[in-house]
Protein backbone atom coordinates (compact mmCIF):
# COMPACT_ATOMS: atom_id res chain seq x y z
CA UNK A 1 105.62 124.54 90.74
CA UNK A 2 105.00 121.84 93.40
CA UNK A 3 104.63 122.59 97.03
CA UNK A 4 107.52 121.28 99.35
CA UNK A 5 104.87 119.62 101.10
CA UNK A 6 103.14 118.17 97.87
CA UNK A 7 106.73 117.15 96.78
CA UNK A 8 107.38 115.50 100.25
CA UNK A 9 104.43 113.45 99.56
CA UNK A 10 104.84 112.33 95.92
CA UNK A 11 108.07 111.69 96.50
CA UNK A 12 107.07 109.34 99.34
CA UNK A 13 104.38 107.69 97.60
CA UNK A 14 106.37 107.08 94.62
CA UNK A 15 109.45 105.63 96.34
CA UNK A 16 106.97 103.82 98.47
CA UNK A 17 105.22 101.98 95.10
CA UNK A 18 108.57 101.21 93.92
CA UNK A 19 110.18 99.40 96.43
CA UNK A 20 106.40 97.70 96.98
CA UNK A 21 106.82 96.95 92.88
CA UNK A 22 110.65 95.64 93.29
CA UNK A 23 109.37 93.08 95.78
CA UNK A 24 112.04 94.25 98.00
CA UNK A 25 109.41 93.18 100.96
CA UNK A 26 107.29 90.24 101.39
CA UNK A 27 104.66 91.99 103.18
CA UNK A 28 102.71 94.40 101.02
CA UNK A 29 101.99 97.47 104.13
CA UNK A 30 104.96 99.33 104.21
CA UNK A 31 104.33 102.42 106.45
CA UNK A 32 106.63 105.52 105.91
CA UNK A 33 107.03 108.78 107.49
CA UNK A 34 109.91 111.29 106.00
CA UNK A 35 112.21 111.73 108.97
CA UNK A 36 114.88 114.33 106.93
CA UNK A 37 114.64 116.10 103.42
CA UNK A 38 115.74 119.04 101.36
CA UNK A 39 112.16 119.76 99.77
CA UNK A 40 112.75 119.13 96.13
CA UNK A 41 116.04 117.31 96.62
CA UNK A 42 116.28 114.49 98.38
CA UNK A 43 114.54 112.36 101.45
CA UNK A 44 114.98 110.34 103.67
CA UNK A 45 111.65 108.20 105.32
CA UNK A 46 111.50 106.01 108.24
CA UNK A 47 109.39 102.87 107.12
CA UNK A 48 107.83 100.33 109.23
CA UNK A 49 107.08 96.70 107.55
CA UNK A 50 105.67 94.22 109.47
CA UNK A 51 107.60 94.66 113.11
CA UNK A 52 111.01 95.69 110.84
CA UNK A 53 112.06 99.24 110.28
CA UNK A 54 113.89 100.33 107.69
CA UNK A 55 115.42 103.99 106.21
CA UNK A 56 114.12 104.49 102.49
CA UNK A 57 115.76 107.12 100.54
CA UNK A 58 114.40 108.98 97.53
CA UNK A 59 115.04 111.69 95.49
CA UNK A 60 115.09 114.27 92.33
CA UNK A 61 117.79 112.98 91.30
CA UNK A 62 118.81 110.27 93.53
CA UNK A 63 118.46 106.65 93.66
CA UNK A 64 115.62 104.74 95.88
CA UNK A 65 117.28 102.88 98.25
CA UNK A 66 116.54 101.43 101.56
CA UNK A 67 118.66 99.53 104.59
CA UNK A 68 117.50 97.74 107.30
CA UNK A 69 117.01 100.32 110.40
CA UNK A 70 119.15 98.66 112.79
CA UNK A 71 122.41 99.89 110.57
CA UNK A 72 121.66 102.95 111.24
CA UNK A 73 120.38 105.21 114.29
CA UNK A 74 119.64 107.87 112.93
CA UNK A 75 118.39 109.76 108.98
CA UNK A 76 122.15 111.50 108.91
CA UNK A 77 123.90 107.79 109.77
CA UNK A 78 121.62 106.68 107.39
CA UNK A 79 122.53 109.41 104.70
CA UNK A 80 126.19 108.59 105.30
CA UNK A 81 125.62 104.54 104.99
CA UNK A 82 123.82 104.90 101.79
CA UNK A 83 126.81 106.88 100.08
CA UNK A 84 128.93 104.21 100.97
CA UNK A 85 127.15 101.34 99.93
CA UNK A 86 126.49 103.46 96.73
CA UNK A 87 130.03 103.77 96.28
CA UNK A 88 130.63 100.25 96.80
CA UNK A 89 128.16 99.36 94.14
CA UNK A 90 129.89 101.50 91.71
CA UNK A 91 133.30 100.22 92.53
CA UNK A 92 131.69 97.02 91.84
CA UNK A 93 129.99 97.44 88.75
CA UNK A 94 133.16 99.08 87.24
CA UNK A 95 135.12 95.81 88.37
CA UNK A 96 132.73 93.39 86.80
CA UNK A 97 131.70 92.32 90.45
CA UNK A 98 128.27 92.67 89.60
CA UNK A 99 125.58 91.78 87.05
CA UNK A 100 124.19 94.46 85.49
CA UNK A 101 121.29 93.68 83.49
CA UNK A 102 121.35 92.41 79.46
CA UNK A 103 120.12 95.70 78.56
CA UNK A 104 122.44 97.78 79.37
CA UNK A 105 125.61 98.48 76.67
CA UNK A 106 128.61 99.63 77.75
CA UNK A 107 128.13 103.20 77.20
CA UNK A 108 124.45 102.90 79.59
CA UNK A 109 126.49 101.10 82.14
CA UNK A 110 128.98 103.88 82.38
CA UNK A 111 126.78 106.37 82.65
CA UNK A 112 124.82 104.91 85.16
CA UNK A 113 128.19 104.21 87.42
CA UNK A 114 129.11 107.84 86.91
CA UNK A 115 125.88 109.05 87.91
CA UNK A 116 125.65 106.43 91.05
CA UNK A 117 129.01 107.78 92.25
CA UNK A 118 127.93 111.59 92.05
CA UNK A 119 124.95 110.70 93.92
CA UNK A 120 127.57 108.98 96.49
CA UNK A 121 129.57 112.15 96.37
CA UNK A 122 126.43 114.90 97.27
CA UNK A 123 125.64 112.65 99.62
CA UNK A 124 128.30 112.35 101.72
CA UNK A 125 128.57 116.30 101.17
CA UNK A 126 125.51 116.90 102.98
CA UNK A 127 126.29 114.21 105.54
CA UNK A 128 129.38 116.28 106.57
CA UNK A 129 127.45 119.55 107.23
CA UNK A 130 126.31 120.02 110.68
CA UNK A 131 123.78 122.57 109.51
CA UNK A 132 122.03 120.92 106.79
CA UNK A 133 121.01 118.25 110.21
CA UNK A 134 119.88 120.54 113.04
CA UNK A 135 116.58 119.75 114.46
C-alpha cells in the first residue's frame, strides 16, 4: 500500500510528465507544489512555469487538467472551475462540438463522456463541503 505522502508525490510527478509530454507548455521547468488533496484521491498542485502560474489537477481516477492561475484564487475555486469546464467539455463532445480523436468508436466516446461528467459531478461535491477545505 502506498504512503499518502509517496502517493502525493507520484501523483505529482506523473501529472507533472504528462502535461510536460502534451506540450501543454513551451517551457520545459514546470515547478509544482500540491496546494489541496485527498491522499489517494485526488490533487490539486500550484505550478509555476516560467513567471505564469497555473492550478494542475490530478488524480486516481480523475482527469489531469490545468488552468491558468489567474482564473482562480484559490485550490477550492480552482476545484469548482475545473468541474465546470469538465462539464462543458462533455456537453460538447455529446453535441458534436468537439473533435474527438479517429480512434475512438462510438461506444469509447460514450464512455469517456460518462466518465468525464462523473468526475464533474464528485467534483463539484467536494467543492460544496466546507469541511473537506479547512486549513
Amino acid at each position: 500500500m502506498t504512503s499518502p505522502k509517496n502517493w502525493t508525490a507520484e501523483t505529482l510527478d506523473a501529472a507533472v510528465a504528462e502535461v510536460i509530454s502534451a506540450g501543454i507548455f513551451d517551457e520545459p521547468m514546470l515547478q509544482a507544489r500540491p496546494a489541496w488533496q485527498i491522499a489517494g484521491a485526488i490533487l490539486i498542485a500550484d505550478c509555476q512555469v516560467a513567471a505564469s502560474r497555473y492550478w494542475l489537477i490530478a488524480g486516481t481516477d480523475s482527469p489531469t487538467d490545468v488552468i491558468p492561475a489567474h482564473i482562480a484564487g484559490t485550490p477550492r475555486e480552482a476545484a469548482r472551475h475545473f468541474s465546470l469546464k469538465w462539464q462543458l467539455a462533455a456537453e460538447q463532445l455529446r453535441a458534436g462540438d468537439s473533435v474527438a480523436p479517429q480512434q475512438i468508436t462510438p461506444d469509447d466516446l460514450s464512455g469517456r463522456v460518462g466518465h468525464l461528467v462523473k468526475c464533474a459531478e464528485s467534483l463539484m461535491e467536494l467543492v460544496e463541503h466546507d469541511s473537506v477545505w479547512v486549513d
